[in-house]
Protein backbone atom coordinates (compact mmCIF):
# COMPACT_ATOMS: atom_id res chain seq x y z
CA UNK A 1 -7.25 91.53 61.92
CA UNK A 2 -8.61 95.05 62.45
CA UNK A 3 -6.90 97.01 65.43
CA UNK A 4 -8.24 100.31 66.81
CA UNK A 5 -5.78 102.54 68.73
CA UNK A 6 -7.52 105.11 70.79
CA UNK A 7 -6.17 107.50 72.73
CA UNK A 8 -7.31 107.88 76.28
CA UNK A 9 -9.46 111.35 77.30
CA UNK A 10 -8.07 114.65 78.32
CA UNK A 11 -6.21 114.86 81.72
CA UNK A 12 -4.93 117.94 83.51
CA UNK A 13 -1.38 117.66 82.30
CA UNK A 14 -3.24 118.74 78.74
CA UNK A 15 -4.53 121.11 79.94
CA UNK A 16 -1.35 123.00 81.49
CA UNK A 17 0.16 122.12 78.49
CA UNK A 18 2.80 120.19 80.64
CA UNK A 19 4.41 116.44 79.59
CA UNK A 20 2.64 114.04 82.06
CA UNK A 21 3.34 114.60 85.74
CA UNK A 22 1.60 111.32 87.17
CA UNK A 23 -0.60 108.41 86.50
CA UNK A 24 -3.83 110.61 86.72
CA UNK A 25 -7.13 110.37 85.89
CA UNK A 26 -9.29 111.85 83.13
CA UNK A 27 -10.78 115.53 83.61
CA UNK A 28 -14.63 115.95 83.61
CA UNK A 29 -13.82 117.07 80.09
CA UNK A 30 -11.63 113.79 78.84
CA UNK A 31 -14.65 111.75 80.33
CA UNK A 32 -16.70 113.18 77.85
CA UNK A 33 -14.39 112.70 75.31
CA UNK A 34 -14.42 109.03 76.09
CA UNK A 35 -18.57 109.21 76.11
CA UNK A 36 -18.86 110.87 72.85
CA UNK A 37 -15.95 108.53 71.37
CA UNK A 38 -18.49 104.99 73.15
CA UNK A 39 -21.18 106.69 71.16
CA UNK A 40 -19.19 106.67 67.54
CA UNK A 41 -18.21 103.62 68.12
CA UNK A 42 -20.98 101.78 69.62
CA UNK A 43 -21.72 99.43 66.31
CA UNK A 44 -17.99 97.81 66.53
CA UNK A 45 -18.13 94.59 67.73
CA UNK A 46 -14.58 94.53 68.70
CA UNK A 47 -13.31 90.99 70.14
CA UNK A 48 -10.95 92.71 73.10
CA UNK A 49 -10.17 95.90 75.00
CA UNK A 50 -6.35 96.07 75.61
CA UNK A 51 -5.72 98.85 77.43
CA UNK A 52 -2.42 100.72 78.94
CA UNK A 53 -2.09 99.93 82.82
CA UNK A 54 -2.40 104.05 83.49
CA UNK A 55 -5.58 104.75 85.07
CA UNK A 56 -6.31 107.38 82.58
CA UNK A 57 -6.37 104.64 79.77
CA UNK A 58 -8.04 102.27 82.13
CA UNK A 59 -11.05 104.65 82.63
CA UNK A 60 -11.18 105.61 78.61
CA UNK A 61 -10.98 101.87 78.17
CA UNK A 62 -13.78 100.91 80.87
CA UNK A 63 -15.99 103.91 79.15
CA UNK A 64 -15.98 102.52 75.88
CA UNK A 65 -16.31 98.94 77.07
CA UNK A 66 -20.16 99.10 76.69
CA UNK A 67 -20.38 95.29 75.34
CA UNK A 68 -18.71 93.91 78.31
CA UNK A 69 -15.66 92.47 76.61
CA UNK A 70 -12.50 91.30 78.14
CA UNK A 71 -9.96 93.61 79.08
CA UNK A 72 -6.25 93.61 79.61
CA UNK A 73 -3.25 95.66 80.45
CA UNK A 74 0.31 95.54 79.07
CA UNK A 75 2.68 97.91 80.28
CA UNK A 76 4.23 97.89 77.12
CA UNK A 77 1.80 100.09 75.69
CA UNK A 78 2.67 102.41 78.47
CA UNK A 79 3.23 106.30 77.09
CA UNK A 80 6.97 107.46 76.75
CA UNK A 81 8.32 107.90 79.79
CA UNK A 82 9.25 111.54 79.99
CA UNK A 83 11.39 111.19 83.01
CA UNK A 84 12.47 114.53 84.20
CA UNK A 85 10.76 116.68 81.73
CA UNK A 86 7.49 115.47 83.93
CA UNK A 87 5.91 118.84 85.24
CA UNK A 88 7.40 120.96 82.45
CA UNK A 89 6.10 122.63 79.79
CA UNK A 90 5.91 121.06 76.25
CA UNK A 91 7.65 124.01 74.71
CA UNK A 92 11.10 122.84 76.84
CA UNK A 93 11.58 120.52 73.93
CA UNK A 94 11.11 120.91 69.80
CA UNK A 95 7.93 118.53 69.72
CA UNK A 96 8.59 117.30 66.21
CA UNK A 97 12.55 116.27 67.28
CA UNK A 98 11.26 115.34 70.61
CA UNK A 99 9.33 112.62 68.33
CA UNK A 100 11.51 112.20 65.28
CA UNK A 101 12.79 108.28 65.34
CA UNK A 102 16.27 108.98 63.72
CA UNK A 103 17.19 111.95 66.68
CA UNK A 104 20.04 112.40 67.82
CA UNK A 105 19.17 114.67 70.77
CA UNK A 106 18.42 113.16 74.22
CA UNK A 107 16.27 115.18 76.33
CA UNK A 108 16.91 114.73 79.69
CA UNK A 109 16.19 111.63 81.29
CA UNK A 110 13.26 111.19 78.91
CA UNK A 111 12.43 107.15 77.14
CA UNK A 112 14.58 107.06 74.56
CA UNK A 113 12.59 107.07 71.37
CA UNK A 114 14.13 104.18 69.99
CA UNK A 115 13.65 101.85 72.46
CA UNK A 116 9.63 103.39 73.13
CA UNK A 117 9.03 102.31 69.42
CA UNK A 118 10.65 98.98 69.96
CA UNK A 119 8.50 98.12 72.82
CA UNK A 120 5.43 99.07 71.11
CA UNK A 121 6.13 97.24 68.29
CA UNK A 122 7.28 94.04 69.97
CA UNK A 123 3.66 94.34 71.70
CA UNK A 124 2.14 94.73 68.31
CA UNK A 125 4.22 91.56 67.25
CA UNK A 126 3.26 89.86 70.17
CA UNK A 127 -0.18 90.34 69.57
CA UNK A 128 -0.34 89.53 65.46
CA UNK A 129 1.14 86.41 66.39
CA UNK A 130 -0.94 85.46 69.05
CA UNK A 131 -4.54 86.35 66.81
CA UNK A 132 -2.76 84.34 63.53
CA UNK A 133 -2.87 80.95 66.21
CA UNK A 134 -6.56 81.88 66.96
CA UNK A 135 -7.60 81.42 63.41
């Protein structure tokens, strides 16, 4: 199995610098991002398109979708919910804490980071066992 993560074009919480404030869509730039990412990628003849339910990943995933394949959502692949550090600058937190698996800190009412890992992996699980009954 061969996976490709991607991560969905630039939105305006990027550009502020700011952790995510909403489920919004892609800026003219982060569209072409997504564009000049369809044209890398163009030759992979990928099976599926499993995409995060935010519209921002929705639209990245519909851009690169030039082959018409199917498409899902799984909120499990949902970004880390940033609770009430949404709106504020990045530099509230250490980034590289903010991130580290084994912290001890809790920022706010942020995802804790354990249980964001857990839920990506069980999707990954989910997934690698679901492809090993296809073949």
């Amino acid at each position: 199995m061969e996976l490709y993560i991607v991560r969905h074009g630039e939105v305006s919480h990027n550009v502020l610098k700011q952790y995510n404030t909403k489920d919004e869509d892609l800026t003219k730039i982060g569209v072409k991002q997504a564009e000049k990412l369809r044209d890398k990628i163009k030759d992979i003849n990928f099976d599926v398109i499993i995409s995060s339910p935010l519209i921002r990943a929705k639209h990245t995933a519909k851009i690169l979708n030039i082959n018409d394949k199917k498409m899902f959502t799984d909120n499990r692949i949902k970004e880390r919910d940033c609770g009430d550090l949404s709106g504020k600058s990045l530099a509230a937190t250490n980034r590289v804490e903010y991130w580290n698996y084994n912290t001890k800190i809790r920022y706010g009412t942020s995802e804790d980071i354990k249980l964001f890992f857990n839920r990506v992996f069980n999707f990954l699980e989910e997934l690698k066992t679901k492809i090993t009954k296809l073949f």
